[in-house]
N, C-alpha and C. Protein backbone atom coordinates (compact mmCIF):
# COMPACT_ATOMS: atom_id res chain seq x y z
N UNK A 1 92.79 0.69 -31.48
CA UNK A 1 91.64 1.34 -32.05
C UNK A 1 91.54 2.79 -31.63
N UNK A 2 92.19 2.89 -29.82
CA UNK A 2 92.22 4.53 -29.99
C UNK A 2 92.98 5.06 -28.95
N UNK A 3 92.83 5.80 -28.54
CA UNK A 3 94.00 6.23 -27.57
C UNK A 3 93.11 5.90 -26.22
N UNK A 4 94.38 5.65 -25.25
CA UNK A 4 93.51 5.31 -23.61
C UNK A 4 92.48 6.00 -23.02
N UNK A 5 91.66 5.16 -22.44
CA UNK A 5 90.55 6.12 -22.10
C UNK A 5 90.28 7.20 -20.86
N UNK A 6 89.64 8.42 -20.94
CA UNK A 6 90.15 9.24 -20.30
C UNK A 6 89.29 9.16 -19.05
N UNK A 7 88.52 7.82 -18.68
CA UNK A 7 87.68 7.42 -17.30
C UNK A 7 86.30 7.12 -17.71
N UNK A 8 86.25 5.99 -17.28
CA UNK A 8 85.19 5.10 -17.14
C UNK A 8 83.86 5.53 -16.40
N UNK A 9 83.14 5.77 -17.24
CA UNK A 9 81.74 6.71 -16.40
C UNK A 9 80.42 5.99 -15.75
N UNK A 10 80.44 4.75 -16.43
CA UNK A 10 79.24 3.84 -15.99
C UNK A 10 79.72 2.55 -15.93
N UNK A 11 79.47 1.54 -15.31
CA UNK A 11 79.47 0.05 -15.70
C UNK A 11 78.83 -0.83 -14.72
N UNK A 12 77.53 -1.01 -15.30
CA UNK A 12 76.73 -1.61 -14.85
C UNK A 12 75.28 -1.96 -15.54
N UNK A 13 74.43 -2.79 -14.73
CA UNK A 13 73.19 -2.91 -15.75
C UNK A 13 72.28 -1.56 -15.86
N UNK A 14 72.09 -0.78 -14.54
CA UNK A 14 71.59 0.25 -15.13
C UNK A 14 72.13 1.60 -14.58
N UNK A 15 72.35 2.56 -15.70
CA UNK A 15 72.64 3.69 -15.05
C UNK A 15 71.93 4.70 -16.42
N UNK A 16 72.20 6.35 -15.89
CA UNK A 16 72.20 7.45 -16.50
C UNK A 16 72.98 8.47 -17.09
N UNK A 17 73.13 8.73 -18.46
CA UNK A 17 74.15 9.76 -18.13
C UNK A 17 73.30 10.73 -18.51
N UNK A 18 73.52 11.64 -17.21
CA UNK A 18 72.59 12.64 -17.12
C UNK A 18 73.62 14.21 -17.55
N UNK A 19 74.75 13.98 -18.07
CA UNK A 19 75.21 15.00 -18.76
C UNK A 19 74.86 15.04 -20.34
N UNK A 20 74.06 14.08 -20.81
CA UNK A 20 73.63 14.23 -22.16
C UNK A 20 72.36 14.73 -23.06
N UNK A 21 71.42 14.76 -21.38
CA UNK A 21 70.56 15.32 -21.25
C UNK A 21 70.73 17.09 -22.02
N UNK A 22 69.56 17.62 -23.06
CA UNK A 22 69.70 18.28 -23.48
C UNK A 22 70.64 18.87 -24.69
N UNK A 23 71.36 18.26 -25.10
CA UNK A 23 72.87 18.43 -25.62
C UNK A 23 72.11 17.92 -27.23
N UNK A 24 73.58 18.52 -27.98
CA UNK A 24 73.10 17.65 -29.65
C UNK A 24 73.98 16.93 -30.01
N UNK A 25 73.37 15.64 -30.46
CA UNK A 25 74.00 14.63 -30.96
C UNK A 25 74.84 15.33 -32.14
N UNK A 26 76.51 15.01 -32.33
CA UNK A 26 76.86 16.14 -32.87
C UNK A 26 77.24 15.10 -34.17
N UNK A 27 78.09 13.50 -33.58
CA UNK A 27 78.59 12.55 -34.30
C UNK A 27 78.33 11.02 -33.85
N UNK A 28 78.09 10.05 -34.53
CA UNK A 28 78.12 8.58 -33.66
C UNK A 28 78.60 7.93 -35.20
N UNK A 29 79.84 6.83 -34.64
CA UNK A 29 79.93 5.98 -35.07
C UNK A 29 80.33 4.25 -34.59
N UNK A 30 79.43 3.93 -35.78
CA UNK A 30 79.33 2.30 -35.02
C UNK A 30 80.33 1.61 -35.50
N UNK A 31 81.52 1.00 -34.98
CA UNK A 31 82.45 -0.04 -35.14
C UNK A 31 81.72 -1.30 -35.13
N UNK A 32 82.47 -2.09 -36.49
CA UNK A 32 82.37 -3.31 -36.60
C UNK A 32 83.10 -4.05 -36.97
N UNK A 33 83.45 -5.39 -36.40
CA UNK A 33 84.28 -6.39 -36.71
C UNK A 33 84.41 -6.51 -38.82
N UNK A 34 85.28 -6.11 -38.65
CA UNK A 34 85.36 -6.46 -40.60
C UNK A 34 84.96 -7.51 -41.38
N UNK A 35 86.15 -8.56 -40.70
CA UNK A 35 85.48 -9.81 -41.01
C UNK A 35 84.22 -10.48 -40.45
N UNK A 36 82.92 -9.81 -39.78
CA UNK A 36 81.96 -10.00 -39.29
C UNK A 36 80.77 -9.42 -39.11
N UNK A 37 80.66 -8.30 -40.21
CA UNK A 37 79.72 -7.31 -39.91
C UNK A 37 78.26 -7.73 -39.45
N UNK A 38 77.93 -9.18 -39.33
CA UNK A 38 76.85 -9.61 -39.13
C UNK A 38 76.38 -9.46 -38.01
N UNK A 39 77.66 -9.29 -36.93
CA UNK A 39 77.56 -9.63 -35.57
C UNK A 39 77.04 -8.10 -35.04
N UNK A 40 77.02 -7.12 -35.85
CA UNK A 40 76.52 -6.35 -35.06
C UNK A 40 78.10 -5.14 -34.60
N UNK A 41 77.54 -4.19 -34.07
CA UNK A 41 78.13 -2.73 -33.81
C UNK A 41 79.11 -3.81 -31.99
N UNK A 42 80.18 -3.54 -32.26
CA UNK A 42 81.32 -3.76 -31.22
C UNK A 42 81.00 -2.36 -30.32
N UNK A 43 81.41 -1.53 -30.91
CA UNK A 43 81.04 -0.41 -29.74
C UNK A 43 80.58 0.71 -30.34
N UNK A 44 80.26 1.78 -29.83
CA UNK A 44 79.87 3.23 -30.34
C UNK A 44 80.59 4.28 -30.35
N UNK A 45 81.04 4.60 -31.06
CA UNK A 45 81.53 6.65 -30.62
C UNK A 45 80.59 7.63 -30.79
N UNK A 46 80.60 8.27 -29.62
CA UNK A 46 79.80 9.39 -29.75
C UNK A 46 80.08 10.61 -29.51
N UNK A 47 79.75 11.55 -30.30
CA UNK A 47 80.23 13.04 -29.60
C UNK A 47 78.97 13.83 -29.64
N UNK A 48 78.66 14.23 -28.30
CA UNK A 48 77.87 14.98 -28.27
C UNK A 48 78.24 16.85 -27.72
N UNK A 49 77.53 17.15 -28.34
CA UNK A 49 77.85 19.31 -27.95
C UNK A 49 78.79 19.22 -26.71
N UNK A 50 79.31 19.96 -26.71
CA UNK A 50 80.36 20.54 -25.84
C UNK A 50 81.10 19.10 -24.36
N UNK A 51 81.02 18.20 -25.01
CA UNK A 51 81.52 17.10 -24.40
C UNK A 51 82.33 16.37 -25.50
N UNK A 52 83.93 16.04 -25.25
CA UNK A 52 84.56 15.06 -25.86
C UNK A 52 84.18 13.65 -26.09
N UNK A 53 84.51 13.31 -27.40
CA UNK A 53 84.21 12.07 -27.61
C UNK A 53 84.15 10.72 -26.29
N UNK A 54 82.99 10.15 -26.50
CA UNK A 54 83.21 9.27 -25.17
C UNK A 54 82.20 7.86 -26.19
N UNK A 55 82.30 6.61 -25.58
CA UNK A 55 82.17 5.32 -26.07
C UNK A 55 81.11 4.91 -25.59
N UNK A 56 80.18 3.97 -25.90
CA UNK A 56 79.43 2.75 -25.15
C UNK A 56 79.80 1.57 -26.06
N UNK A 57 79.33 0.94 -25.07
CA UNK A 57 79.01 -0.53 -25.63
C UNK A 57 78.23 -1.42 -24.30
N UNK A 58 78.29 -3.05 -24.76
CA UNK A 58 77.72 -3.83 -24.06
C UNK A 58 79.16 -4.77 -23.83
N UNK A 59 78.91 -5.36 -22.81
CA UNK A 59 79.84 -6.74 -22.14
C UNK A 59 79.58 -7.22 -20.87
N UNK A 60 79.49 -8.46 -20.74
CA UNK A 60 78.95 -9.64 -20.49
C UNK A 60 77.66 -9.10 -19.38
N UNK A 61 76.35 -8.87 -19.88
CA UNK A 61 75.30 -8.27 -19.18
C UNK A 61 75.51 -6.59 -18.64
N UNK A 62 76.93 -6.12 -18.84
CA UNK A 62 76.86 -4.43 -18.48
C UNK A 62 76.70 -3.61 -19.28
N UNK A 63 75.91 -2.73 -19.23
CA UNK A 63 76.44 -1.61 -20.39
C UNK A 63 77.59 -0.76 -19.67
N UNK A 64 78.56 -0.27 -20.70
CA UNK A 64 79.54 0.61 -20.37
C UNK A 64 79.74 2.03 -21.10
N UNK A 65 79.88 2.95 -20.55
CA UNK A 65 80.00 4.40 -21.13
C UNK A 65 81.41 5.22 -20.41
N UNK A 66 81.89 5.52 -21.27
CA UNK A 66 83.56 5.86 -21.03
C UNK A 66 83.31 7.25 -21.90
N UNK A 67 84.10 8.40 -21.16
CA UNK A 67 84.54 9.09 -21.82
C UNK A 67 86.08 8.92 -22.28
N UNK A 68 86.44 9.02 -24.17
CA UNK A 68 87.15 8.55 -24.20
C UNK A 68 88.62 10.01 -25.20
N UNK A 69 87.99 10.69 -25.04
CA UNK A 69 88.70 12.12 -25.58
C UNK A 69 89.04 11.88 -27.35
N UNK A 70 90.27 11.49 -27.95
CA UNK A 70 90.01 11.54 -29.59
C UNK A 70 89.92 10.19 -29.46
N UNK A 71 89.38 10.17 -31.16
CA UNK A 71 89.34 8.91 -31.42
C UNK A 71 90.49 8.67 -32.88
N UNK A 72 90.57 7.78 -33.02
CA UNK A 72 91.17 6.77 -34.57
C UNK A 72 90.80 5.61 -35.06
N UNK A 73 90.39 5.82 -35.60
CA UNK A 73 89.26 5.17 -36.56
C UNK A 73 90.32 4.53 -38.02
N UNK A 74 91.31 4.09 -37.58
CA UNK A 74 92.12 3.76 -38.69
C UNK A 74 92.66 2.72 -38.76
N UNK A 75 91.98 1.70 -37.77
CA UNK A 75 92.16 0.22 -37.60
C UNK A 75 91.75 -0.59 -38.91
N UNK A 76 92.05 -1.07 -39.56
CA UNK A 76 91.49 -2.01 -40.33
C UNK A 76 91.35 -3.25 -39.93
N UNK A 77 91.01 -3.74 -38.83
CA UNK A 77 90.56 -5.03 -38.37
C UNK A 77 89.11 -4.50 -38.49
N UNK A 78 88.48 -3.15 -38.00
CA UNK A 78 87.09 -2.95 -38.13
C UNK A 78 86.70 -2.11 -38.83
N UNK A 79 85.31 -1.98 -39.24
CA UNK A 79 84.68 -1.18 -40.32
C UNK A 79 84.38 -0.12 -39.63
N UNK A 80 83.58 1.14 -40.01
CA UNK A 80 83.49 2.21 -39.19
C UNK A 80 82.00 3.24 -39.77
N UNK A 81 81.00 3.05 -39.29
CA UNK A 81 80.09 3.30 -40.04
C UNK A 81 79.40 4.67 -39.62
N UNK A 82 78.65 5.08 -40.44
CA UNK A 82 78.16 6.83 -39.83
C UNK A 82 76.79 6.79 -39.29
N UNK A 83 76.45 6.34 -38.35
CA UNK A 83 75.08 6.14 -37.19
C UNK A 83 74.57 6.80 -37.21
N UNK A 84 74.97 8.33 -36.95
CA UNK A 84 74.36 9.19 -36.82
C UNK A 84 73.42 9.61 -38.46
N UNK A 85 73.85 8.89 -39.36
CA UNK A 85 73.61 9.64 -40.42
C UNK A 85 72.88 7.83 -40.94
N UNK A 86 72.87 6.92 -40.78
CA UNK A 86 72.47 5.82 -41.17
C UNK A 86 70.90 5.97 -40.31
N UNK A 87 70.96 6.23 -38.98
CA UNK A 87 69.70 6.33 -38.11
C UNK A 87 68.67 7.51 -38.33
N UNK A 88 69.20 8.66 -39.31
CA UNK A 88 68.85 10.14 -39.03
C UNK A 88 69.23 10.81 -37.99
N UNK A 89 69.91 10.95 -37.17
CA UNK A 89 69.67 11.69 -35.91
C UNK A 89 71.16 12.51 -35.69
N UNK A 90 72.14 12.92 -36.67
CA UNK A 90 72.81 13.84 -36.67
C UNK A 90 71.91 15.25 -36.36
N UNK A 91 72.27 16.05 -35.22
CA UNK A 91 71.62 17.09 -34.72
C UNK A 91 70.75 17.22 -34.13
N UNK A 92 70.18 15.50 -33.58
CA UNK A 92 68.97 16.11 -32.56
C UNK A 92 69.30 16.27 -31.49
N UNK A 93 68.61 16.86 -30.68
CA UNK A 93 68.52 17.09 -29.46
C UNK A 93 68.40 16.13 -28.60
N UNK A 94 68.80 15.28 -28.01
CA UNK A 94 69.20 13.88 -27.00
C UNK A 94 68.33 14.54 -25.72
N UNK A 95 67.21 14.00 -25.44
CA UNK A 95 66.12 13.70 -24.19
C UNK A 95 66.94 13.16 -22.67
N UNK A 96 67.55 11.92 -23.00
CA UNK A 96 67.86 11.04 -22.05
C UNK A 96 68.88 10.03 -22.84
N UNK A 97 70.08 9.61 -22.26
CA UNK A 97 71.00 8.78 -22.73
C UNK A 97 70.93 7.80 -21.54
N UNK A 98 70.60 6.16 -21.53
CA UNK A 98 70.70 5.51 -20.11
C UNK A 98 70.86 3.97 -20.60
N UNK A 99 71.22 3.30 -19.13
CA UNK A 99 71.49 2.05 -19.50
C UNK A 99 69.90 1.29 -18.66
N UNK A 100 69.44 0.22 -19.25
CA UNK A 100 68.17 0.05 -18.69
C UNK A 100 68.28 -1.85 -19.16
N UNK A 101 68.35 -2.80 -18.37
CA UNK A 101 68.19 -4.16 -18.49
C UNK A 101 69.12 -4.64 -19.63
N UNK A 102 70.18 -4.05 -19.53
CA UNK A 102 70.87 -4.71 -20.43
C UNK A 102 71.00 -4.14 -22.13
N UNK A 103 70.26 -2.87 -21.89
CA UNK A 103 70.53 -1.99 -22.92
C UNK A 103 70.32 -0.50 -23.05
N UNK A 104 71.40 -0.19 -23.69
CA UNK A 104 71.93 1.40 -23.96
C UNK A 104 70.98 2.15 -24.78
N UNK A 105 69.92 2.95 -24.06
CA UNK A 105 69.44 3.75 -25.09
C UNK A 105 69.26 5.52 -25.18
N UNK A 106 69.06 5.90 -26.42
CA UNK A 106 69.34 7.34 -26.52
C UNK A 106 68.06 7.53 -27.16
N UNK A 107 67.33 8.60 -26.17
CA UNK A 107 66.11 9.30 -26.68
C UNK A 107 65.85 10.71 -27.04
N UNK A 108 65.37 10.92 -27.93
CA UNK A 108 65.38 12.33 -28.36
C UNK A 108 63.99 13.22 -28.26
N UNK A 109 64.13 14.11 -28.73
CA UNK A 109 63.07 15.31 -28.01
C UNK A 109 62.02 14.96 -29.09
N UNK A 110 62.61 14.12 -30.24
CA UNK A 110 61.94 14.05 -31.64
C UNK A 110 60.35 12.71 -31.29
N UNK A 111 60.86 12.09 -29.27
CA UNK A 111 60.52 10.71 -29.52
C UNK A 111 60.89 9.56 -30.27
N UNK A 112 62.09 9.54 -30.74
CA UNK A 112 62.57 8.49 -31.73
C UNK A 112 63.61 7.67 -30.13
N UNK A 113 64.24 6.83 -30.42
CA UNK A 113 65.27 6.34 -29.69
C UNK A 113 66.19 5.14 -30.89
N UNK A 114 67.46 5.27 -30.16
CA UNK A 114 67.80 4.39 -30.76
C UNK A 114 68.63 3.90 -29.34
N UNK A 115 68.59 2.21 -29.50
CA UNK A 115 68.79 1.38 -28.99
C UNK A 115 69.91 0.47 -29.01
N UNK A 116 71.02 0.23 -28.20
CA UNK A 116 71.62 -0.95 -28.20
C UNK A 116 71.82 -2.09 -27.59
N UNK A 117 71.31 -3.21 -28.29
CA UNK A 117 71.36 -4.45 -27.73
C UNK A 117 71.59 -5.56 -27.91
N UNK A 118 71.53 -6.46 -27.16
CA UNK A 118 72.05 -7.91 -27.14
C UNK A 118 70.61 -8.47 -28.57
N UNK A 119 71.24 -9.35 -29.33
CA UNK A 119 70.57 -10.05 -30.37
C UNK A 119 69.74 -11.00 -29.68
N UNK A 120 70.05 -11.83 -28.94
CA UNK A 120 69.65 -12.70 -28.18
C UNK A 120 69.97 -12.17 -26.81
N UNK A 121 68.55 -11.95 -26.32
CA UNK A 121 68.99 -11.02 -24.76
C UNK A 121 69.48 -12.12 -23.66
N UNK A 122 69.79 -13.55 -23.84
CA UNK A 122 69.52 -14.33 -23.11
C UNK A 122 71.12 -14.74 -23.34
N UNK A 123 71.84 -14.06 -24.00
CA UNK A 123 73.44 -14.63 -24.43
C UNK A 123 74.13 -13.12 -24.22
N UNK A 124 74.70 -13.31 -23.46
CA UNK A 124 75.60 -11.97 -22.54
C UNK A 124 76.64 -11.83 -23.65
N UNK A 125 77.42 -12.85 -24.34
CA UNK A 125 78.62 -12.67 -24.61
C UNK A 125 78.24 -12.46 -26.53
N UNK A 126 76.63 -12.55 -26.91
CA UNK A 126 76.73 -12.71 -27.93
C UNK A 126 76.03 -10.97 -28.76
N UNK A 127 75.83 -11.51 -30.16
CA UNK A 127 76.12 -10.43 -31.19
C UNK A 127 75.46 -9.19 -30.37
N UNK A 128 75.54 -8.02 -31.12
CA UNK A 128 74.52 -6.85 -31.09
C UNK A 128 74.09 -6.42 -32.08
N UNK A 129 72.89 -5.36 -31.60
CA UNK A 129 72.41 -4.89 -33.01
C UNK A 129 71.87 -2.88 -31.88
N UNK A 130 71.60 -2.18 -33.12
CA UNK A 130 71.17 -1.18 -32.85
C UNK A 130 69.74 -0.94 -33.68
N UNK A 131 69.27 -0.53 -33.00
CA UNK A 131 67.59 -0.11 -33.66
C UNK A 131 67.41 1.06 -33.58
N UNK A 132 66.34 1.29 -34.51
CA UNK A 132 65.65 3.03 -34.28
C UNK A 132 64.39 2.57 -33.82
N UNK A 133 62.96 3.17 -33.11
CA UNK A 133 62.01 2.98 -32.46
C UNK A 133 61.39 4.46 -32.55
N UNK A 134 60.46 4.44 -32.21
CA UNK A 134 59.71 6.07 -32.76
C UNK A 134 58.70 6.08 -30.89
């Protein structure tokens, strides 16, 4: 799905990335299983201002955030969708990016957030979904 990753920045239930603070959401896209789009976003790409592309996702109760340098998006096992532009939030200004009980969220200066999480918070290994919240 993409080239090796260029170091693993978080993994755990809660952390911060406090380099995203301030910055503009520049790109996000949500990967999804093809044959499964039900299940929800597998992981995220994100690029934010003057930082290389870097990833989140969820697995088994951690959130994880990797910076991951380019991406390729030319897998056809998964779909590849435009987040940033499905949620609105191509170009805002990102408040706080953090991991908090088991989910990844990104807040903006706008007060909006969008969220990633477990479908059933009570099943570590199961689907996800992403939300917007105001």
């Amino acid at each position: 799905m993409s080239k090796p990753a260029a170091g693993r920045m978080f993994q755990d239930i809660n952390f911060k990335v406090k380099s995203a603070a301030g910055k503009k959401l520049e790109q996000m896209i949500g990967v999804e299983d093809s044959d499964s789009p039900e299940r929800g976003p597998i992981l995220i790409y994100i690029k934010i201002e003057g930082i290389s592309w870097s990833q989140y996702f969820l697995e088994s109760c951690f959130g994880v955030w990797e910076n991951w340098g380019e991406i390729d998006i030319d897998d056809e096992s998964y779909s590849y969708h435009d987040y940033a532009e499905k949620f609105a939030v191509k170009n805002q200004i990102i408040r706080s990016a953090y991991c908090k009980d088991n989910e990844i969220k990104l807040e903006f200066e706008t007060g909006e957030k969008l969220i990633l999480k477990y479908k059933d918070p009570d099943d570590w290994d199961g689907d996800h979904e992403m939300i917007k919240t105001t």
